[in-house]
C-alpha atoms as a PDB file:
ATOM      1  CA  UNK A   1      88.439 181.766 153.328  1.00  0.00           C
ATOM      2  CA  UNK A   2      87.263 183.705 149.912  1.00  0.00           C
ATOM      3  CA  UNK A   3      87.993 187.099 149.323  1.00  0.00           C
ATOM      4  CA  UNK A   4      85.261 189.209 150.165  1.00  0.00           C
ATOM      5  CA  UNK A   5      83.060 191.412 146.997  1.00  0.00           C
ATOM      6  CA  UNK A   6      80.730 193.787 148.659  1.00  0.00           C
ATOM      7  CA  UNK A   7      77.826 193.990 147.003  1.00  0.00           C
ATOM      8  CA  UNK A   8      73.980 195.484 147.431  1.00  0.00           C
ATOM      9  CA  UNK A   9      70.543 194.301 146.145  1.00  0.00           C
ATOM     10  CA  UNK A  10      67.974 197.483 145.772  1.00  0.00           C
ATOM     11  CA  UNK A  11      64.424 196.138 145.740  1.00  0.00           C
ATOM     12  CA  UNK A  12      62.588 198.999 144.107  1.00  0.00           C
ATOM     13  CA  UNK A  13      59.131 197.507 145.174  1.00  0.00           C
ATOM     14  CA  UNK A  14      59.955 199.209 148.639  1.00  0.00           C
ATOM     15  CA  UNK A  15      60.985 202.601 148.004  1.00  0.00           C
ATOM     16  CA  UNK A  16      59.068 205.034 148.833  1.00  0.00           C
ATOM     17  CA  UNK A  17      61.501 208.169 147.471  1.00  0.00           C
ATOM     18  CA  UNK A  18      61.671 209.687 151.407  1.00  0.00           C
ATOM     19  CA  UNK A  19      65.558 210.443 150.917  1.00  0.00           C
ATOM     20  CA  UNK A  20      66.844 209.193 154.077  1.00  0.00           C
ATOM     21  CA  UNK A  21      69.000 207.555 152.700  1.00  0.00           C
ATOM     22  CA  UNK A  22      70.665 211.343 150.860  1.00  0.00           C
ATOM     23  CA  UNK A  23      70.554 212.745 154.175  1.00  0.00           C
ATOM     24  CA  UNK A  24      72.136 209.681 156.127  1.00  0.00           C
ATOM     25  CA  UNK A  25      75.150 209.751 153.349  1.00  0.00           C
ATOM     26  CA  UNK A  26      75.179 213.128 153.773  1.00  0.00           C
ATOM     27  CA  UNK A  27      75.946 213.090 157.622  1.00  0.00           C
ATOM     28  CA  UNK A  28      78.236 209.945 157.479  1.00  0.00           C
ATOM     29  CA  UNK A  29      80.930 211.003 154.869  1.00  0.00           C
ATOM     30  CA  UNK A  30      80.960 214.834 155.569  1.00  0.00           C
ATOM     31  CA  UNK A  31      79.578 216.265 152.408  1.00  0.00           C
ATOM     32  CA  UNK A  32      79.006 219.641 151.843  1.00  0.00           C
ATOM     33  CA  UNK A  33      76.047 221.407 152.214  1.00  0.00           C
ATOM     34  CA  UNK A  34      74.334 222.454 149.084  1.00  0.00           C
ATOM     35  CA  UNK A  35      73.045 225.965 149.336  1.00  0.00           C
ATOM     36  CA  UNK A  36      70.720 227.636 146.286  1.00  0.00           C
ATOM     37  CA  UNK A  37      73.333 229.303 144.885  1.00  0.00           C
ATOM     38  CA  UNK A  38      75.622 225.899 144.345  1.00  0.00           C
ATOM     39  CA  UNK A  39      72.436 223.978 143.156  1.00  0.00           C
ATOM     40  CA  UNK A  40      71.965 226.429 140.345  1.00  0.00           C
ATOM     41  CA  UNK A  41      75.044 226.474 139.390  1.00  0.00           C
ATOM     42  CA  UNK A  42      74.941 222.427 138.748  1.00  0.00           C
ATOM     43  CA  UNK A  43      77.523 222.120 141.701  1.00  0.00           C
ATOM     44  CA  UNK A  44      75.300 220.299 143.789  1.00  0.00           C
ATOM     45  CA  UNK A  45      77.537 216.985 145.669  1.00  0.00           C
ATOM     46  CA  UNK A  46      75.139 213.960 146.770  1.00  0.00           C
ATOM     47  CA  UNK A  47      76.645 210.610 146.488  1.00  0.00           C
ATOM     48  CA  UNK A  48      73.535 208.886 146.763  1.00  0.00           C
ATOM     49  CA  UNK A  49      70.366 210.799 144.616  1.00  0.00           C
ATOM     50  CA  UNK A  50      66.921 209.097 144.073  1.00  0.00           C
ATOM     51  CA  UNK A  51      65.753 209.841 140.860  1.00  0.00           C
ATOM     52  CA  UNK A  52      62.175 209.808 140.334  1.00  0.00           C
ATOM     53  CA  UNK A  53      60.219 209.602 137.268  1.00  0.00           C
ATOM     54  CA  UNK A  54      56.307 208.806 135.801  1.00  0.00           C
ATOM     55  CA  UNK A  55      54.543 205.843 134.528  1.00  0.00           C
ATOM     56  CA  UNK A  56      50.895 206.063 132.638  1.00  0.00           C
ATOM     57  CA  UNK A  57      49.377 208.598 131.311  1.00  0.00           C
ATOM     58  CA  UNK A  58      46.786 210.831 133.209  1.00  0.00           C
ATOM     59  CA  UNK A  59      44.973 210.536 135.180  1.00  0.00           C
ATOM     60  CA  UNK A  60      46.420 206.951 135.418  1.00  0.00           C
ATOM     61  CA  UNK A  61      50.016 208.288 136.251  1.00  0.00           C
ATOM     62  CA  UNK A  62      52.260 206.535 139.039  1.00  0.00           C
ATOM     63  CA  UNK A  63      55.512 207.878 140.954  1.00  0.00           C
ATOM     64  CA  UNK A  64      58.519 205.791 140.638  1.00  0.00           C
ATOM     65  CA  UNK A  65      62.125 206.276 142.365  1.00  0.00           C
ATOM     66  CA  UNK A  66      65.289 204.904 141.799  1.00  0.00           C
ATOM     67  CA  UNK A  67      67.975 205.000 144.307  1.00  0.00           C
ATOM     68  CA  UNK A  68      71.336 205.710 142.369  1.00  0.00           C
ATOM     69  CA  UNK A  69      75.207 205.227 143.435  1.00  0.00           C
ATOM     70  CA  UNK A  70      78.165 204.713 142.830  1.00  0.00           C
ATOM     71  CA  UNK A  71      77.876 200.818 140.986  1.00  0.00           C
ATOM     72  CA  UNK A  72      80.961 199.490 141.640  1.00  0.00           C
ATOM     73  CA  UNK A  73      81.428 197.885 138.698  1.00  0.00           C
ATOM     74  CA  UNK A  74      84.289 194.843 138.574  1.00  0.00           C
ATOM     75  CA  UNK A  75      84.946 196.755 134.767  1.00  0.00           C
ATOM     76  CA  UNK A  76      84.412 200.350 135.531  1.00  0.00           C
ATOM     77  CA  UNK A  77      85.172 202.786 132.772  1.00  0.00           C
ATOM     78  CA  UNK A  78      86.008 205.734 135.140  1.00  0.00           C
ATOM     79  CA  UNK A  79      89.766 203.428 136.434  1.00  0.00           C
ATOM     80  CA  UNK A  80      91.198 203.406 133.048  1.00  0.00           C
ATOM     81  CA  UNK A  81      91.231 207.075 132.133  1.00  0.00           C
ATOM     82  CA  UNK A  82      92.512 208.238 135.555  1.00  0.00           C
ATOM     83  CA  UNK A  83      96.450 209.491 134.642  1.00  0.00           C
ATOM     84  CA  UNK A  84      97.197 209.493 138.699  1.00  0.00           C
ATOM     85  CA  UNK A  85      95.566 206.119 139.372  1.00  0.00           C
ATOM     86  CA  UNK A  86      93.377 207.829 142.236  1.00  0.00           C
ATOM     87  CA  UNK A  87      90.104 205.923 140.883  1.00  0.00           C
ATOM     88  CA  UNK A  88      91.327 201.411 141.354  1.00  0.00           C
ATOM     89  CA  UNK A  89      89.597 198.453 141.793  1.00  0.00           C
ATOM     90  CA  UNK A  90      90.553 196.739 145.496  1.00  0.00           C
ATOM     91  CA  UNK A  91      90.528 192.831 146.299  1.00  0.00           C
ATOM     92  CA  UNK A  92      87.405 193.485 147.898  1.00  0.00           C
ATOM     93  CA  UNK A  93      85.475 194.660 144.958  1.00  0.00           C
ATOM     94  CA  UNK A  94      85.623 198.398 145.935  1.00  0.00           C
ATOM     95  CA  UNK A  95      85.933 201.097 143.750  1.00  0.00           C
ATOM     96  CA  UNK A  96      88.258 203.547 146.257  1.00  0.00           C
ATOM     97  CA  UNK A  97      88.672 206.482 145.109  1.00  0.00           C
ATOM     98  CA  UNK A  98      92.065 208.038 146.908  1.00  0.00           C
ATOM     99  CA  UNK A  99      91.234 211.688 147.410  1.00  0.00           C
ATOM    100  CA  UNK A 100      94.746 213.146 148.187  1.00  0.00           C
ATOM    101  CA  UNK A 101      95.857 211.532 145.159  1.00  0.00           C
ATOM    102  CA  UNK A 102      93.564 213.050 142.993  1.00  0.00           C
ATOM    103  CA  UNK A 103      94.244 215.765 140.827  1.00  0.00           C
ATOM    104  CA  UNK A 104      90.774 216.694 139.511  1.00  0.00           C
ATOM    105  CA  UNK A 105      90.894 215.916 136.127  1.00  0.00           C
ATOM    106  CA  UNK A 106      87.470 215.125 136.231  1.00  0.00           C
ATOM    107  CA  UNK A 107      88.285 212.501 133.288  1.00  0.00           C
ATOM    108  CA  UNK A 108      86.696 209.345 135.877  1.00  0.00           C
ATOM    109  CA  UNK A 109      83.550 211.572 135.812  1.00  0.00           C
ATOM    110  CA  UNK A 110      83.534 212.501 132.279  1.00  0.00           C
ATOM    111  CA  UNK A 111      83.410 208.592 131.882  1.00  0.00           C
ATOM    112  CA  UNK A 112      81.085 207.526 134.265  1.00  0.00           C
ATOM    113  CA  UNK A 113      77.918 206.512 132.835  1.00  0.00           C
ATOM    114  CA  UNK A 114      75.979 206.851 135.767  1.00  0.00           C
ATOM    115  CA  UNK A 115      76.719 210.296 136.987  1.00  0.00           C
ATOM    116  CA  UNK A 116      77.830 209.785 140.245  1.00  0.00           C
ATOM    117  CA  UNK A 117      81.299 211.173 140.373  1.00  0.00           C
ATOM    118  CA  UNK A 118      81.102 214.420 141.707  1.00  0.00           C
ATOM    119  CA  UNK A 119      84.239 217.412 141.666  1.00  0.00           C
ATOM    120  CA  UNK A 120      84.921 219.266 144.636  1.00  0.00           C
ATOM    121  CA  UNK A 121      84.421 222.812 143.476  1.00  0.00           C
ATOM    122  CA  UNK A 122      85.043 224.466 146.970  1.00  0.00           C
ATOM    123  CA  UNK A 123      86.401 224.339 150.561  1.00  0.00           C
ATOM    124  CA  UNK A 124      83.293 223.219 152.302  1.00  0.00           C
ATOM    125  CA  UNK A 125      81.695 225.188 155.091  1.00  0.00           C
ATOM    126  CA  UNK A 126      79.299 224.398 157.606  1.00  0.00           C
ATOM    127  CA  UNK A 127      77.299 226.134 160.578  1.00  0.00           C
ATOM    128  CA  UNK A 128      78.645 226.201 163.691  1.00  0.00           C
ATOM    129  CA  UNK A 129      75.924 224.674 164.371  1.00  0.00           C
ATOM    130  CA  UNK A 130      77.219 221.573 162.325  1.00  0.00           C
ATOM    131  CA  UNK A 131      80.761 221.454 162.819  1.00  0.00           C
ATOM    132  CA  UNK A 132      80.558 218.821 166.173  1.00  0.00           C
ATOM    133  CA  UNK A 133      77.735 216.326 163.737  1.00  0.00           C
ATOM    134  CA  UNK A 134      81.233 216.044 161.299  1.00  0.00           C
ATOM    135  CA  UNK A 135      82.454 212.016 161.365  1.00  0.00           C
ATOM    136  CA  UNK A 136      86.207 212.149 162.396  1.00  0.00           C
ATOM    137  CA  UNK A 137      86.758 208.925 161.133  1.00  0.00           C
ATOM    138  CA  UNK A 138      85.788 210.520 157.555  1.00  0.00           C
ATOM    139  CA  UNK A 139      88.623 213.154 155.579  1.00  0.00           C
ATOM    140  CA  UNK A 140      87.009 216.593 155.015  1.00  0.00           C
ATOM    141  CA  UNK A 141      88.085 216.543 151.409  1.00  0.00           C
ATOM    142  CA  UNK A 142      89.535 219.800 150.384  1.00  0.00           C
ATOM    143  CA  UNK A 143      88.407 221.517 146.768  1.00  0.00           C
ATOM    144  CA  UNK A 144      89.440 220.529 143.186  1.00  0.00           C
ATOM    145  CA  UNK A 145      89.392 216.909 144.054  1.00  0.00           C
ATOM    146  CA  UNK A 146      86.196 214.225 142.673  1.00  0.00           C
ATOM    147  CA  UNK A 147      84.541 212.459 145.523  1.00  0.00           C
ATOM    148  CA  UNK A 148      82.105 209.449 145.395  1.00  0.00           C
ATOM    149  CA  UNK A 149      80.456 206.802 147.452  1.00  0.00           C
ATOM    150  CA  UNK A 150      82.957 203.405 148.591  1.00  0.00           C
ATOM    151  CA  UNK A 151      80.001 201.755 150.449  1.00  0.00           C
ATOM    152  CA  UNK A 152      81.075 203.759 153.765  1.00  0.00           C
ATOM    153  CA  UNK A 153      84.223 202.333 152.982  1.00  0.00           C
ATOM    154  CA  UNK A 154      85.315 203.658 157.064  1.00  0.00           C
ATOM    155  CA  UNK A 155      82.981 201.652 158.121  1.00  0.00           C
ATOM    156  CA  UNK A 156      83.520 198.110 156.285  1.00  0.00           C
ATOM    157  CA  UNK A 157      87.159 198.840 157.997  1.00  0.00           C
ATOM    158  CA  UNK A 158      86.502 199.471 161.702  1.00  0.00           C
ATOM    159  CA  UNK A 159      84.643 196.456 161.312  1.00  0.00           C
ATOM    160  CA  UNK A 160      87.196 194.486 160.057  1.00  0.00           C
ATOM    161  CA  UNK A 161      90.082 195.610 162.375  1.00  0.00           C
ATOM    162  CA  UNK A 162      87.006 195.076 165.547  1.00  0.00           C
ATOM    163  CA  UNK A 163      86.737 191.119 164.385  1.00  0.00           C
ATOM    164  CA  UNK A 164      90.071 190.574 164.011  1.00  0.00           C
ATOM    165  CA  UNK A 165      90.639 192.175 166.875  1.00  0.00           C
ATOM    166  CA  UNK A 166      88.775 189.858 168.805  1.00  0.00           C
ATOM    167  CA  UNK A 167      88.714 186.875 166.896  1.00  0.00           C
ATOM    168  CA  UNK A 168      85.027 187.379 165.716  1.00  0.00           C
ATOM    169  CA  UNK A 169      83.798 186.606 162.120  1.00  0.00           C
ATOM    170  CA  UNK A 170      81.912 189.483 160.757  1.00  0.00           C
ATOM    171  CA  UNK A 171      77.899 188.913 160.762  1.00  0.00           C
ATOM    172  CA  UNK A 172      76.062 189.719 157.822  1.00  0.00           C
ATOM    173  CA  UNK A 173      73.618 192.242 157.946  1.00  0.00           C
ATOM    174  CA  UNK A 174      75.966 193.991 161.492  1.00  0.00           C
ATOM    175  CA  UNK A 175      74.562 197.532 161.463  1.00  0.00           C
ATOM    176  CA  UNK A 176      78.046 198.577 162.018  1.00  0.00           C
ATOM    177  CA  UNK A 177      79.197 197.420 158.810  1.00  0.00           C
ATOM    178  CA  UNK A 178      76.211 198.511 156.993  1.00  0.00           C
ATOM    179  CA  UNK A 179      76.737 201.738 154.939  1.00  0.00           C
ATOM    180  CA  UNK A 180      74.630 204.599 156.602  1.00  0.00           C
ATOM    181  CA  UNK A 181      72.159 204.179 153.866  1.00  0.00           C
ATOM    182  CA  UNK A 182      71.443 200.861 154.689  1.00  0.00           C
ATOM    183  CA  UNK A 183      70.670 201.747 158.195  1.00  0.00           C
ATOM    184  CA  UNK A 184      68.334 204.869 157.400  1.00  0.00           C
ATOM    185  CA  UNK A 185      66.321 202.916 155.099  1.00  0.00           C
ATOM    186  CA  UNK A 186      62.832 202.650 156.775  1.00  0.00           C
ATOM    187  CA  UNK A 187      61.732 200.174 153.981  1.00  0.00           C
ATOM    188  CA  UNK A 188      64.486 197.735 154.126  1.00  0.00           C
ATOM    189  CA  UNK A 189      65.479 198.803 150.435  1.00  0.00           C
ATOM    190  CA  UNK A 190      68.741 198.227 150.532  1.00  0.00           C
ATOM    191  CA  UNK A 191      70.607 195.370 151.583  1.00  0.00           C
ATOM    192  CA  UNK A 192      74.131 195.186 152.035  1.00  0.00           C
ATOM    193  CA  UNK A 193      76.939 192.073 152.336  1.00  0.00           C
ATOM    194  CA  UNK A 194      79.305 190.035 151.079  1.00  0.00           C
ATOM    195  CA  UNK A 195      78.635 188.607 147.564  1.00  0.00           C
ATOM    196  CA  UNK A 196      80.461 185.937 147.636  1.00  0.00           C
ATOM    197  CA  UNK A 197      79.429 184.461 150.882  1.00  0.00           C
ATOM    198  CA  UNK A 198      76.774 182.115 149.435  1.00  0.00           C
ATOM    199  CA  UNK A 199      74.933 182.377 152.937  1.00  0.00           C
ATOM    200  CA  UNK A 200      74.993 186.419 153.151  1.00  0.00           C
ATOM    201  CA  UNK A 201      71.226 187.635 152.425  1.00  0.00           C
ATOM    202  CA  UNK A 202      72.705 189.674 149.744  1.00  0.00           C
ATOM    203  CA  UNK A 203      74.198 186.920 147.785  1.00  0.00           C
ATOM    204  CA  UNK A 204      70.567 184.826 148.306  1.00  0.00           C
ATOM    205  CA  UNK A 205      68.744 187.528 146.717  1.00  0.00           C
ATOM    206  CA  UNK A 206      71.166 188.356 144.251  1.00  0.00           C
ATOM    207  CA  UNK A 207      71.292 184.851 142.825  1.00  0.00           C
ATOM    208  CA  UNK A 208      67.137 184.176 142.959  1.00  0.00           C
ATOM    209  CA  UNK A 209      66.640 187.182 140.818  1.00  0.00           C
ATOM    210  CA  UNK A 210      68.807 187.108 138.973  1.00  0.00           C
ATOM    211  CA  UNK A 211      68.395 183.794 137.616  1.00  0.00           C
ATOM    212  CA  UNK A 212      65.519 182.733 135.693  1.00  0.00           C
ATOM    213  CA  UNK A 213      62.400 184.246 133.917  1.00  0.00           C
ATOM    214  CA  UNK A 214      60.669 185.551 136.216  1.00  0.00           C
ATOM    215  CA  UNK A 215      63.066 187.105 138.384  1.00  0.00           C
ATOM    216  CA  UNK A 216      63.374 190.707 138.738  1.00  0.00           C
ATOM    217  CA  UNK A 217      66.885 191.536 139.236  1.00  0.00           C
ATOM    218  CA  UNK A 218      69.021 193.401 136.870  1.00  0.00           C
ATOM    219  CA  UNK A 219      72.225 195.642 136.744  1.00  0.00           C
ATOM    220  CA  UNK A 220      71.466 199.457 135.443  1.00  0.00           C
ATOM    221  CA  UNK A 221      72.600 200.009 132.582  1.00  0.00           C
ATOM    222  CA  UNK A 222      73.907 196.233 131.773  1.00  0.00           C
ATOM    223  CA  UNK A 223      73.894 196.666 128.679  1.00  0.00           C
ATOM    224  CA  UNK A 224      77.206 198.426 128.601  1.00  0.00           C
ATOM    225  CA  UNK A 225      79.180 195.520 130.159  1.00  0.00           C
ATOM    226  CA  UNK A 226      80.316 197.112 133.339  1.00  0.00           C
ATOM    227  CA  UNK A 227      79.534 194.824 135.699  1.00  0.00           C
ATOM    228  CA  UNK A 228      77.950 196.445 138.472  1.00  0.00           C
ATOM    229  CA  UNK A 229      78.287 194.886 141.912  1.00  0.00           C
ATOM    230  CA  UNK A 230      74.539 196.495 142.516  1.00  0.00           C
ATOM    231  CA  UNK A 231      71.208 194.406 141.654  1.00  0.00           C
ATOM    232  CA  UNK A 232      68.069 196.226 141.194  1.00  0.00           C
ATOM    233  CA  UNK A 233      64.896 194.514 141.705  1.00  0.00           C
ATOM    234  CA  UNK A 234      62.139 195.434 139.463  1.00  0.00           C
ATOM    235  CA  UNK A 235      59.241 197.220 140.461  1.00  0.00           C
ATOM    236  CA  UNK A 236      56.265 194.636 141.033  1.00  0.00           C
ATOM    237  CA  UNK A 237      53.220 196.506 139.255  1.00  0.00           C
ATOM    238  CA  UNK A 238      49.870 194.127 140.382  1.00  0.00           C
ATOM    239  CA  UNK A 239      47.920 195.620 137.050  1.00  0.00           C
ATOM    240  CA  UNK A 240      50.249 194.435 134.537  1.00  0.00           C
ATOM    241  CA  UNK A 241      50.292 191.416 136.141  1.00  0.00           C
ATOM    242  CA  UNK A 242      46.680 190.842 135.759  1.00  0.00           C
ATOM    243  CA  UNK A 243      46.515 192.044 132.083  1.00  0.00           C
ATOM    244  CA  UNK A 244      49.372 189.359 131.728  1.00  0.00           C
ATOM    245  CA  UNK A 245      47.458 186.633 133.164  1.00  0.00           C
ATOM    246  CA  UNK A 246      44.034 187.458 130.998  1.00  0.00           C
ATOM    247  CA  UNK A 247      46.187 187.317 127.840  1.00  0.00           C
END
């Protein structure tokens, strides 16, 4: 059987910028809570940030988002620089990142050229309110160390160890393999599997748009020859597509 590459296709015609997907992140993989004070101090930790930005000019102005993560790129520039080899590249296609191992250099971060490497900058805190939502099966990371998104790398696992367990192949699309992202999506923007299963719906849609002219996948950033295992789809805009079609 081949090696599994978990991968994700982000179809940008569907988001709507609601940010379930933050807060889901947020509650899966224990992440402190950023408070005013943090945020304007540029301290703010969200593994997962939509980034939203305008089209046109006014009044003919649109909304766009982007959701942005952790890329997990097969030739990622933050691995190299790491002198504790905290930040590695699995046989899966993950890009762990082994917090009690870290020493928060902050070089992976410094080298990231997608921002989403974030440093630890205290002992997080939360309500009492809060402290029985906390997943155990997630490390409350400690401060001085970087954090980022693995795909809800606990997650991939239990499933794993549940199919072996009882001799069960894993099913693509499972909601209990999904990262918690993928589940809080109300859009079905995200879609998570196995890249290299040519029968995953991941791998289908990462092939059709990527190939050919008028498909609308693409890495971000490609340019810079990291080889992200995340596919954006482009944003279908109906007007341009008319003014294409009259030309």
């Amino acid at each position: 059987m081949a090696q599994k590459k978990w991968g994700m296709v982000i179809d940008l015609d569907k988001c709507t910028g609601c940010q379930a997907c933050v807060v889901a992140c947020q509650s899966e993989n224990n992440i402190p809570i950023n408070d005013e004070a943090l945020f304007n101090q540029r301290r703010a930790i969200q593994w997962i940030r939509i980034e939203r930005y305008w089209e046109g000019e006014f009044p003919n102005i649109k909304a766009r988002f982007i959701p942005v993560l952790c890329q997990q790129c097969d030739d990622a520039p933050c691995e190299p620089v790491c002198p504790v080899y905290a930040t590695y590249h699995n046989t899966e296609g993950l890009n762990v990142q082994v917090y009690n191992r870290c020493v928060g250099t902050r070089f992976c971060a410094n080298n990231c050229p997608y921002q989403v490497r974030f440093f630890n900058f205290w002992d997080p805190e939360w309500p009492d309110s809060l402290e029985n939502q906390l997943n155990p099966d997630v490390t409350v990371r400690s401060r001085g160390i970087m954090e980022k998104c693995t795909f809800c790398v606990q997650r991939i696992r239990r499933t794993s160890r549940d199919s072996q367990k009882h001799g069960n192949d894993i099913k693509d699309g499972d909601r209990a393999l999904n990262p918690a992202c993928v589940n809080a999506c109300p859009t079905d923007t995200l879609v998570f599997g196995d890249l290299n299963d040519p029968d995953s719906r991941v791998s289908r849609l990462a092939e059709s748009e990527l190939q050919g002219h008028n498909g609308r996948g693409y890495h971000l950033l490609g340019e810079l020859g990291t080889n992200p295992s995340v596919i954006y789809l482009k944003k279908v805009d109906e007007n341009a597509a008319l003014i294409e079609e009259r030309h």
